[in-house]
N, C-alpha and C. Protein backbone atom coordinates (compact mmCIF):
# COMPACT_ATOMS: atom_id res chain seq x y z
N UNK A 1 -3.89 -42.50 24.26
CA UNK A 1 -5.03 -41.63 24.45
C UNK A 1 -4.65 -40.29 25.10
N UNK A 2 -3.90 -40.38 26.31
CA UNK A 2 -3.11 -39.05 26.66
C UNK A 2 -2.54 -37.78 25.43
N UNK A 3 -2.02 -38.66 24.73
CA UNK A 3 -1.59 -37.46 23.45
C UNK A 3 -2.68 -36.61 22.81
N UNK A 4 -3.67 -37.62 22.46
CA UNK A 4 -4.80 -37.19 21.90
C UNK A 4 -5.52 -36.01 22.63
N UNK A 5 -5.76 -36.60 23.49
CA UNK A 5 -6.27 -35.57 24.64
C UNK A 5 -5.76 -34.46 24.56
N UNK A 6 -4.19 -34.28 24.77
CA UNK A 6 -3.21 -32.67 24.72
C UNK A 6 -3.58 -32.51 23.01
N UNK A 7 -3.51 -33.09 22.32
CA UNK A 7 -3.45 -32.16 20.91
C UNK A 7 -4.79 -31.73 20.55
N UNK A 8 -5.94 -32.08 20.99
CA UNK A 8 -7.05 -31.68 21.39
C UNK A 8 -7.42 -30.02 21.99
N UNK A 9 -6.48 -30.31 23.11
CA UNK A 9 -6.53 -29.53 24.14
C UNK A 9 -5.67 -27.77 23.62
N UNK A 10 -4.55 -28.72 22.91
CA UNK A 10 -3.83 -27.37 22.30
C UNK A 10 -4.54 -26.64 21.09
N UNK A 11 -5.05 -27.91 20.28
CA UNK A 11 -5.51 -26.65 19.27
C UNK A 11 -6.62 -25.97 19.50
N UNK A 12 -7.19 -26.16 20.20
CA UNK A 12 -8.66 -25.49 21.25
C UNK A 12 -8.32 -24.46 21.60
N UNK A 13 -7.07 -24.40 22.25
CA UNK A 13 -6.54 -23.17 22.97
C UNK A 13 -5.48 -22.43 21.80
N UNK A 14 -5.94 -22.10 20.20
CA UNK A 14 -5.11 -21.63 19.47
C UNK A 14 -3.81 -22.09 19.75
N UNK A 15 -3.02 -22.78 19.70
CA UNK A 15 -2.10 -23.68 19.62
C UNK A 15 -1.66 -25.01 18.58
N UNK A 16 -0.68 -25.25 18.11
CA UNK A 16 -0.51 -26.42 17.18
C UNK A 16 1.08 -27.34 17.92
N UNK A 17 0.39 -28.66 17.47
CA UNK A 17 2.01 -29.55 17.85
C UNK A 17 2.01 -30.51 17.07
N UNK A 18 3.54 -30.38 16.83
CA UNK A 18 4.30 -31.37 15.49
C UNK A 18 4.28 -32.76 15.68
N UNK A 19 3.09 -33.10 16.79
CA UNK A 19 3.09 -34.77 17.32
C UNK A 19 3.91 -35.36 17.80
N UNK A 20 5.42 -34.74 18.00
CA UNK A 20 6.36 -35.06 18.86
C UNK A 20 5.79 -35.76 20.51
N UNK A 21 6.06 -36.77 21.20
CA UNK A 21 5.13 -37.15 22.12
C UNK A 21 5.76 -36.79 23.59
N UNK A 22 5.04 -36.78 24.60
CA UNK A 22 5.21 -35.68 25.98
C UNK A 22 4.55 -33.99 25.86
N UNK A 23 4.23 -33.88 26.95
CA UNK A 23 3.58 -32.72 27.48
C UNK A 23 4.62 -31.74 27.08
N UNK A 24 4.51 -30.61 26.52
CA UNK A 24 5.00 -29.77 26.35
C UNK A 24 6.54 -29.64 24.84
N UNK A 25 6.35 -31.13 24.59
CA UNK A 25 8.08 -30.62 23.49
C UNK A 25 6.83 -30.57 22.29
N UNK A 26 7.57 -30.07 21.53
CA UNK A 26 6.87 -29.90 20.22
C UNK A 26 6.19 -29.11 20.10
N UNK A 27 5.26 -28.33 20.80
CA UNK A 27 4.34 -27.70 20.84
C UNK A 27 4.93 -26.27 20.84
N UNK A 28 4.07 -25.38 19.86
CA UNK A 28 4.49 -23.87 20.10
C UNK A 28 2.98 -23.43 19.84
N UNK A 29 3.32 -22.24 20.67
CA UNK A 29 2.66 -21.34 20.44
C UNK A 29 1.74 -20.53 19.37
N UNK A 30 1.20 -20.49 19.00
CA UNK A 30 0.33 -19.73 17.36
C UNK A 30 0.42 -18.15 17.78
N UNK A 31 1.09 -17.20 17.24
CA UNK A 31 1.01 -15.33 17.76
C UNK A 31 -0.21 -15.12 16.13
N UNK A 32 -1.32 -14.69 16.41
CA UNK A 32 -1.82 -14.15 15.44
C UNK A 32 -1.45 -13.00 15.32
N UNK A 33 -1.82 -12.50 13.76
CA UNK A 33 -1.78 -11.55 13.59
C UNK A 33 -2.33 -10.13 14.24
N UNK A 34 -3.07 -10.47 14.31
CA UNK A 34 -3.67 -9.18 14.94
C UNK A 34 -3.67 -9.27 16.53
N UNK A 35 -2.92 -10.10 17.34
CA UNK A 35 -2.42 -10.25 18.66
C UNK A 35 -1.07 -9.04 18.63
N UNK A 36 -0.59 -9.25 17.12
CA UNK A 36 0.95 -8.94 17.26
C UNK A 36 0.63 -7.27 16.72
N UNK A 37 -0.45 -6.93 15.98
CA UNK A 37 -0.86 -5.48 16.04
C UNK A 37 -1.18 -4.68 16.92
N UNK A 38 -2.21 -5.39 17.79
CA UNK A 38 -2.68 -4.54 19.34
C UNK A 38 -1.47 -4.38 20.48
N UNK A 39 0.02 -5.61 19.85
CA UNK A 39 0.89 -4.83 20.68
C UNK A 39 1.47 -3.79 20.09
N UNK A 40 1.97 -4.39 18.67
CA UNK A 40 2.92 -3.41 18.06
C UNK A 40 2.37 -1.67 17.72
N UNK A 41 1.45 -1.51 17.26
CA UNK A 41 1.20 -0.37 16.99
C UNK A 41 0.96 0.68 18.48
N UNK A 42 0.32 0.51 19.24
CA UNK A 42 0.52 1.05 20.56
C UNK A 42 2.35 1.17 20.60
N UNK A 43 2.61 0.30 20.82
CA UNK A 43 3.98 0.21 21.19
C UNK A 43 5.05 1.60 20.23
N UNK A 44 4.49 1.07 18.79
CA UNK A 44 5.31 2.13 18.05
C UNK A 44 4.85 3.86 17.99
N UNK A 45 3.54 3.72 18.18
CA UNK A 45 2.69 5.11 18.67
C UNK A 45 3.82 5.81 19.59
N UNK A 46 3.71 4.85 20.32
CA UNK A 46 3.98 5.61 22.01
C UNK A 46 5.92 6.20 21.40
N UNK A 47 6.75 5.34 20.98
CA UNK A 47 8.22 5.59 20.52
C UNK A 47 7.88 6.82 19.75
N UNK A 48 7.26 6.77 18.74
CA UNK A 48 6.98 7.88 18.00
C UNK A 48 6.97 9.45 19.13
N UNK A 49 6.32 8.78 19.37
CA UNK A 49 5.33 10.10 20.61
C UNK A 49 6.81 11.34 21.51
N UNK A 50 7.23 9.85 21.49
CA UNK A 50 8.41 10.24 22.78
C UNK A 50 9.42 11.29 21.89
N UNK A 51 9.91 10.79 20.55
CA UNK A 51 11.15 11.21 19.77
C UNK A 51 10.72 12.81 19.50
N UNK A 52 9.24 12.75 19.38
CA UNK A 52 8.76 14.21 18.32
C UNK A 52 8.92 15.22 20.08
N UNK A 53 8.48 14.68 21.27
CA UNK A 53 8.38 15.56 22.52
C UNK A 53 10.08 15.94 22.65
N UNK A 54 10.84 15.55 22.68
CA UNK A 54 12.60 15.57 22.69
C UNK A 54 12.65 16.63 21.87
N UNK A 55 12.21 17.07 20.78
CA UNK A 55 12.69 18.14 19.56
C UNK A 55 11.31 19.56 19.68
N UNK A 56 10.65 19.33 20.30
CA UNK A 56 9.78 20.29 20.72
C UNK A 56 10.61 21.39 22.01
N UNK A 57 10.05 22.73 21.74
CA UNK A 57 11.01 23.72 22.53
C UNK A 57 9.71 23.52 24.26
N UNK A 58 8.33 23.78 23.62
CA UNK A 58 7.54 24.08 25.24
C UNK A 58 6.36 22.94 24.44
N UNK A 59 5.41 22.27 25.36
CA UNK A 59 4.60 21.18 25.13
C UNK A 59 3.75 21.80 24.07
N UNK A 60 3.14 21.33 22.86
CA UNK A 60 2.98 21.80 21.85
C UNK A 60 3.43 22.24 20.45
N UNK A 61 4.86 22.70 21.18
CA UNK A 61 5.54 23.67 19.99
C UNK A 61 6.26 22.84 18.70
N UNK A 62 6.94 23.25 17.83
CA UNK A 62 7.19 22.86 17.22
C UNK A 62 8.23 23.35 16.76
N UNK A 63 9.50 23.16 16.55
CA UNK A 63 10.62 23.08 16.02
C UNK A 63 10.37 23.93 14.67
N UNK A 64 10.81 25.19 13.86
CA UNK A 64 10.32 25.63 12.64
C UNK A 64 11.78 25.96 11.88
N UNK A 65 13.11 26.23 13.04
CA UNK A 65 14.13 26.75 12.26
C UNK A 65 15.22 26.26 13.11
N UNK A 66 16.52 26.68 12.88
CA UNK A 66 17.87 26.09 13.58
C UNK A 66 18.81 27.05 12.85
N UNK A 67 19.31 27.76 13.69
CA UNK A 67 20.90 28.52 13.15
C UNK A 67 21.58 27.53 14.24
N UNK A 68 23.29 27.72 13.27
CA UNK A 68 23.54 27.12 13.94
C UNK A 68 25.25 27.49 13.36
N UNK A 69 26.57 27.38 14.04
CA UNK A 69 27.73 27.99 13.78
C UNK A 69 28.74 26.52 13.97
N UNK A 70 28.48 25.72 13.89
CA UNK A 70 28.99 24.63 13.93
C UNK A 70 29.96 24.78 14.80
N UNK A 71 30.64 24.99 15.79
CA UNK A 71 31.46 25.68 16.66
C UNK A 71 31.79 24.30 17.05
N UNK A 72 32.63 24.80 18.19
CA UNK A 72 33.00 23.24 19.52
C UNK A 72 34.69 23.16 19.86
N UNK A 73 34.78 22.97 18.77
CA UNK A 73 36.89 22.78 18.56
C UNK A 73 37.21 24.35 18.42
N UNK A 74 36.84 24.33 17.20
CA UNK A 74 38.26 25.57 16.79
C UNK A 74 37.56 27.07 16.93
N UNK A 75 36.02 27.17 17.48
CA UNK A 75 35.35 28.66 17.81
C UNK A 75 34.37 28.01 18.57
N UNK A 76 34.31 28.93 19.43
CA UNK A 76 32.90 28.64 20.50
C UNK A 76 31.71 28.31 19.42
N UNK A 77 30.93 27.20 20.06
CA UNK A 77 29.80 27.03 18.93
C UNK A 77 28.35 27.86 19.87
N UNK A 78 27.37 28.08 18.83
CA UNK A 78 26.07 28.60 18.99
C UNK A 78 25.08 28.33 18.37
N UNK A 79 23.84 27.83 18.74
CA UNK A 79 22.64 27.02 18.09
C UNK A 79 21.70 27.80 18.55
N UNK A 80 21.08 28.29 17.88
CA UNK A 80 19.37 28.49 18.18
C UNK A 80 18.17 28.38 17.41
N UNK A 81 17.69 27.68 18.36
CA UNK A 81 16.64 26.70 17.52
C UNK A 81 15.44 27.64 17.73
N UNK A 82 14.56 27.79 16.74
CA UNK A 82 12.92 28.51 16.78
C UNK A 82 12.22 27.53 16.74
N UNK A 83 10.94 28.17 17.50
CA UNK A 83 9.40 27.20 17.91
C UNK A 83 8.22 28.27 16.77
N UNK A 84 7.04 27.11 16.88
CA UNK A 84 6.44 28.09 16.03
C UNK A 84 5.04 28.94 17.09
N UNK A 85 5.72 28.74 18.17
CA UNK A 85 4.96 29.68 19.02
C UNK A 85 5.74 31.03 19.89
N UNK A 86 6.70 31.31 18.73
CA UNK A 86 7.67 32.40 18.55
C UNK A 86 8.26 32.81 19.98
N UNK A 87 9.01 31.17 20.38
CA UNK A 87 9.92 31.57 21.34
C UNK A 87 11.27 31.08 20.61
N UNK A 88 12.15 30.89 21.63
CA UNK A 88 13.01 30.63 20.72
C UNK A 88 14.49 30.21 22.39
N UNK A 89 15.48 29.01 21.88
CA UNK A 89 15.78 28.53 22.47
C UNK A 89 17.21 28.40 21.64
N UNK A 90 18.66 29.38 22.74
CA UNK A 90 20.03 30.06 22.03
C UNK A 90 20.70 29.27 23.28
N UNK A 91 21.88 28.32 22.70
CA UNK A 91 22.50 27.57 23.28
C UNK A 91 23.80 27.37 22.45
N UNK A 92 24.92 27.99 23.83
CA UNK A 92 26.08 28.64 23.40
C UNK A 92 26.61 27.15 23.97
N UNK A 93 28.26 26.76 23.48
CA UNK A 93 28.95 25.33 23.22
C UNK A 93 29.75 25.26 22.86
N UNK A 94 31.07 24.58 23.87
CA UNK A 94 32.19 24.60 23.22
C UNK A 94 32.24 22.88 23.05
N UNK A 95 33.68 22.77 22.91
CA UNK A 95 34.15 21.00 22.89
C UNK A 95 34.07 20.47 24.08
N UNK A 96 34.09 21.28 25.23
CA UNK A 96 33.98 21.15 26.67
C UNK A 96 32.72 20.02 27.05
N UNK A 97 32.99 18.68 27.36
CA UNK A 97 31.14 18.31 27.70
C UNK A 97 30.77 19.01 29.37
N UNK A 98 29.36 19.41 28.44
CA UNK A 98 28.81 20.06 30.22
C UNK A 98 28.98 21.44 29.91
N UNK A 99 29.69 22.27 29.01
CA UNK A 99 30.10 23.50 29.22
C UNK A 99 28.32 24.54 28.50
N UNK A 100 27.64 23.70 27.72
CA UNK A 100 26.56 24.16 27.17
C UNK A 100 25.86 25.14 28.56
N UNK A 101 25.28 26.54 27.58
CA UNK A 101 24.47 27.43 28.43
C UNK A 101 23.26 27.76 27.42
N UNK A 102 22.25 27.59 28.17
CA UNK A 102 21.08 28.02 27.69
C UNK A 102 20.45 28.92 27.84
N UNK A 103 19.84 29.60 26.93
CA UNK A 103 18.73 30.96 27.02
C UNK A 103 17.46 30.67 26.30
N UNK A 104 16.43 30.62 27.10
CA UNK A 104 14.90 31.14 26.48
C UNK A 104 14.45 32.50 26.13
N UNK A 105 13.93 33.01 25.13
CA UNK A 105 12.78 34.16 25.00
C UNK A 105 12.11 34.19 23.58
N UNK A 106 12.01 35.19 23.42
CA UNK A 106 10.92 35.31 22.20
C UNK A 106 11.65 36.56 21.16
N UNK A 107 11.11 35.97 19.58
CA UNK A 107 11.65 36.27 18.66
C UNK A 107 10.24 37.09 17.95
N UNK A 108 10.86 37.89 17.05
CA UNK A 108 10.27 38.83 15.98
C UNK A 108 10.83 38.75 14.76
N UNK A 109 10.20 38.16 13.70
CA UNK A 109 10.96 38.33 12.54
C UNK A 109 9.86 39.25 11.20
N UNK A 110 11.18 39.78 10.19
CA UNK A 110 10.48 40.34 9.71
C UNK A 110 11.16 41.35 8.41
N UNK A 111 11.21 41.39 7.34
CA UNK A 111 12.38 42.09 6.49
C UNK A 111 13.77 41.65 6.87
N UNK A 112 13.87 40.38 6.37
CA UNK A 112 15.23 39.50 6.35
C UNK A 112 15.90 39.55 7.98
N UNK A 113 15.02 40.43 9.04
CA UNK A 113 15.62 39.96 10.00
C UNK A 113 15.08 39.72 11.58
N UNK A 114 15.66 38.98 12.15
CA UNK A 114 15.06 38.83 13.85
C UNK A 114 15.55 39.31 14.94
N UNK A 115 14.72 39.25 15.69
CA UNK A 115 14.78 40.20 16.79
C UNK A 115 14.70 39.15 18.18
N UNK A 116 15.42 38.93 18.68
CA UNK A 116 15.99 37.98 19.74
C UNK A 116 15.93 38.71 21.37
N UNK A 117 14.34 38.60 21.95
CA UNK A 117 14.36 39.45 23.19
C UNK A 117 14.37 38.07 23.86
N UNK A 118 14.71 38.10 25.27
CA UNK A 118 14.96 37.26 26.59
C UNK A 118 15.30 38.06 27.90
N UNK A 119 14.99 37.02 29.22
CA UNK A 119 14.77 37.40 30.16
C UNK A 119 16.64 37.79 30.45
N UNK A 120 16.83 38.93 30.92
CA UNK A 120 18.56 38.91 31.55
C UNK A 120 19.33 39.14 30.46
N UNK A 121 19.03 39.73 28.89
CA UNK A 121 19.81 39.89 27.71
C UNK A 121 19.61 40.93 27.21
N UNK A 122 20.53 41.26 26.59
CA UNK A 122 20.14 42.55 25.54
C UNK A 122 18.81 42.03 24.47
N UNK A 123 18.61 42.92 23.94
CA UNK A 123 18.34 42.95 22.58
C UNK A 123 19.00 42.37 20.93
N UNK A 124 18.67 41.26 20.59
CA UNK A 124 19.95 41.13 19.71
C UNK A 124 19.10 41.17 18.13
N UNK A 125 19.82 41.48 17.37
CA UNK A 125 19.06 41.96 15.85
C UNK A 125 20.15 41.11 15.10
N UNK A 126 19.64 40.19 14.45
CA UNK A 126 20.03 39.20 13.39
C UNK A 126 19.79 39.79 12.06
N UNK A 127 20.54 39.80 10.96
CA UNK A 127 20.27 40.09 9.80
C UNK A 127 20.60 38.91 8.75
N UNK A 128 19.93 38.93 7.60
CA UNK A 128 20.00 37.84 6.62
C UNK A 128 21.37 38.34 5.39
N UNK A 129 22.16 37.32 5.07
CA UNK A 129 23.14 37.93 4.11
C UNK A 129 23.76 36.52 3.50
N UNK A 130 23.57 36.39 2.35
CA UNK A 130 23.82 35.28 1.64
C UNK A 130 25.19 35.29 0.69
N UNK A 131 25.69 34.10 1.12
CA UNK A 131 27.01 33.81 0.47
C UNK A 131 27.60 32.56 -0.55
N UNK A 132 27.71 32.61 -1.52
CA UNK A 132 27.89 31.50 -2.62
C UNK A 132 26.80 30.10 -2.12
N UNK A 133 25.52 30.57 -2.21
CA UNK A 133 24.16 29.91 -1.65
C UNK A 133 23.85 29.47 -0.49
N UNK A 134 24.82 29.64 0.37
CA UNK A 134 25.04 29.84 2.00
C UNK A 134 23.60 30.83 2.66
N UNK A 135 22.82 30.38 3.69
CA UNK A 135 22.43 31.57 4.24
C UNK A 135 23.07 32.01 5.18
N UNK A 136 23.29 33.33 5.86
CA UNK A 136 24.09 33.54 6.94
C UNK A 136 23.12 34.48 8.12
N UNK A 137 23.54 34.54 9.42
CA UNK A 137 22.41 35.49 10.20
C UNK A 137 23.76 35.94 11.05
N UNK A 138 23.82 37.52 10.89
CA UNK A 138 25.06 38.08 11.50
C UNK A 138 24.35 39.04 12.19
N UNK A 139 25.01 40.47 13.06
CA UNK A 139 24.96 41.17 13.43
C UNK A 139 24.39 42.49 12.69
N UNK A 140 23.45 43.02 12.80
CA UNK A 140 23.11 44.30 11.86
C UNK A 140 24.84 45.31 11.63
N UNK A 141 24.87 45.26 10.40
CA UNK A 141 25.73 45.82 9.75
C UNK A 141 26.94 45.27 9.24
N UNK A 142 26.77 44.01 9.61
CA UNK A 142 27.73 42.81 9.05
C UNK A 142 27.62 42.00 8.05
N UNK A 143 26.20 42.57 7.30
CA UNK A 143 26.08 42.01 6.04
C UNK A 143 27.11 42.09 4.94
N UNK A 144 27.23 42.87 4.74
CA UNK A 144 28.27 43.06 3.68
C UNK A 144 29.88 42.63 4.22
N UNK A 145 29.90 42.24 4.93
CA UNK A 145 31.59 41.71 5.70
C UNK A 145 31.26 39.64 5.09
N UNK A 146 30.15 39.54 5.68
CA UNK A 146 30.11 38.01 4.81
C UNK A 146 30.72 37.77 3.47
N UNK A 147 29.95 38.45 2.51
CA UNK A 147 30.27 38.97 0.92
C UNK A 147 31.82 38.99 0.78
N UNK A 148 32.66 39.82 1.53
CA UNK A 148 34.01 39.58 1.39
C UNK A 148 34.89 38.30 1.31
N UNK A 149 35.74 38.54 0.33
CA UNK A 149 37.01 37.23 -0.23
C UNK A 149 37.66 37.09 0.96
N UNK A 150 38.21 38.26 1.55
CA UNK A 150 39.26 37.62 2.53
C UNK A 150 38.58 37.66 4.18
N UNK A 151 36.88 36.90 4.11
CA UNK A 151 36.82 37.04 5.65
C UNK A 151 35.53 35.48 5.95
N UNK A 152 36.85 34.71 5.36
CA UNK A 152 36.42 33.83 5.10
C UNK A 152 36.39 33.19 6.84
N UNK A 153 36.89 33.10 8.18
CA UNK A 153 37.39 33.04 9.73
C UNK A 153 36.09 33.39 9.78
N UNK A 154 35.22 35.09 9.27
CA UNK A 154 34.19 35.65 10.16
C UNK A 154 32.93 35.00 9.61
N UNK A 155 32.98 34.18 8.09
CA UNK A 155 31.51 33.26 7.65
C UNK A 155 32.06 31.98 8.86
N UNK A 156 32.84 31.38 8.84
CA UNK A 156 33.16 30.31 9.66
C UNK A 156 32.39 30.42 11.18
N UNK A 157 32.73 31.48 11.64
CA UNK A 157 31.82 31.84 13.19
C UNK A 157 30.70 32.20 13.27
N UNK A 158 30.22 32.68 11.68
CA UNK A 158 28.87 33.28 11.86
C UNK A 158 27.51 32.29 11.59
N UNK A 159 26.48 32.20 12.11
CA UNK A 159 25.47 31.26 12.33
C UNK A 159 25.25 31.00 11.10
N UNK A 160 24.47 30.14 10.27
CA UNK A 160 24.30 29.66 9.31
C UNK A 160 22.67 28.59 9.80
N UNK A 161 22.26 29.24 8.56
CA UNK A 161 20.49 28.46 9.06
C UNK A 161 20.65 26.98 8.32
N UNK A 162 20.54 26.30 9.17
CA UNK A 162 20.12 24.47 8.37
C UNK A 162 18.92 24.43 7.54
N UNK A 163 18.78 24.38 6.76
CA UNK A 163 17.61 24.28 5.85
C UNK A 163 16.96 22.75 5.81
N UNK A 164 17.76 21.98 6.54
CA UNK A 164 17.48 20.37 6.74
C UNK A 164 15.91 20.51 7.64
N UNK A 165 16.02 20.76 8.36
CA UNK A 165 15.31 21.26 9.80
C UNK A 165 14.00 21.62 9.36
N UNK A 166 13.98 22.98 8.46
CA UNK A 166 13.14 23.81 8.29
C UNK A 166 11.57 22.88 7.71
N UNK A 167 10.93 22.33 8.59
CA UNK A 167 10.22 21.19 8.25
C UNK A 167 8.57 22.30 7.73
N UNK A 168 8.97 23.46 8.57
CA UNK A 168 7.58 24.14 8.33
C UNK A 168 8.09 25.29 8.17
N UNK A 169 7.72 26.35 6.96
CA UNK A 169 8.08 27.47 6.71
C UNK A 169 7.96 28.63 7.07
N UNK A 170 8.39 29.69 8.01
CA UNK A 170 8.56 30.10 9.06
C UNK A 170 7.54 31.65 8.60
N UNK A 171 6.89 32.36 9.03
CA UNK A 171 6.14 33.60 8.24
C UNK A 171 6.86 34.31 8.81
N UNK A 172 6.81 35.23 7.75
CA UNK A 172 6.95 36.98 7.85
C UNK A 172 5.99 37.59 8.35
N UNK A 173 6.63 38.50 9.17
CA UNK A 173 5.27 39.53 9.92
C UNK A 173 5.07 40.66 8.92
């Protein structure tokens, strides 16, 4: 009568047991479905939540572009990533760990090129110049030095936009 009683008792309390006899062997647990939704989806919300805040430049923003010079080993590297609340975030890098330096300010773009103002910097003017379907962003007046056969060292150092990235398409002013 004791058994009866617990298998009673368990399936009352959403529970099932394989009639194995004693308190507790045999018996498992029942996870419904929708027990295992009210955790999981919160749960995966929140992971979600976290990964997209990591790739955001200021709360809100949004990630729109990435140059980037692949640097580290064999040339100082340089990344700068654009927001689409037209700041913009230039982070110089060698192979060194720890050696990364960062700069914030705000960008202007506009006729193939941008305009890179920040607090403590010059002025810097990016221009657009494309190479065997390469994009490239050099120095105003260095367009045409990309284009060249033998300067193949100065495309190697010069930024190059990821088009992987470009999740939202960036406007012209």
């Amino acid at each position: 009568m004791p058994l009866e009683i617990e298998r009673k008792f368990l399936v009352a309390n959403d529970s099932w047991c394989d009639g194995s006899p004693g308190i507790g062997r045999g018996c498992v647990l029942k996870r419904s479905a929708g027990k295992m939704k009210r955790i999981f989806i919160p749960a995966f919300s929140i992971l979600i939540a976290g990964c997209a805040a990591l790739s955001t430049g200021r709360k809100g923003s949004i990630m729109v572009m990435e140059f980037d010079n692949h640097g580290g080993f064999s040339h100082a590297g340089r990344k700068i990533e654009f927001f689409d609340d037209k700041r913009f975030r230039d982070t110089r890098y060698t192979d060194v760990r720890g050696d990364d330096q960062t700069e914030d300010g705000t960008y202007e773009m506009g006729d193939g090129r941008i305009t890179l103002e920040g607090r403590g910097r010059d002025r810097e003017v990016l221009c657009r110049a494309r190479f065997e379907g390469e994009v490239y962003w050099v120095h105003s007046g260095e367009e045409k030095k990309v284009a060249k056969p033998g300067e193949s060292h100065f495309r190697q150092i010069s930024l190059r936009q990821n088009s992987v990235l470009s999740a939202k398409p960036l406007q012209s002013n």
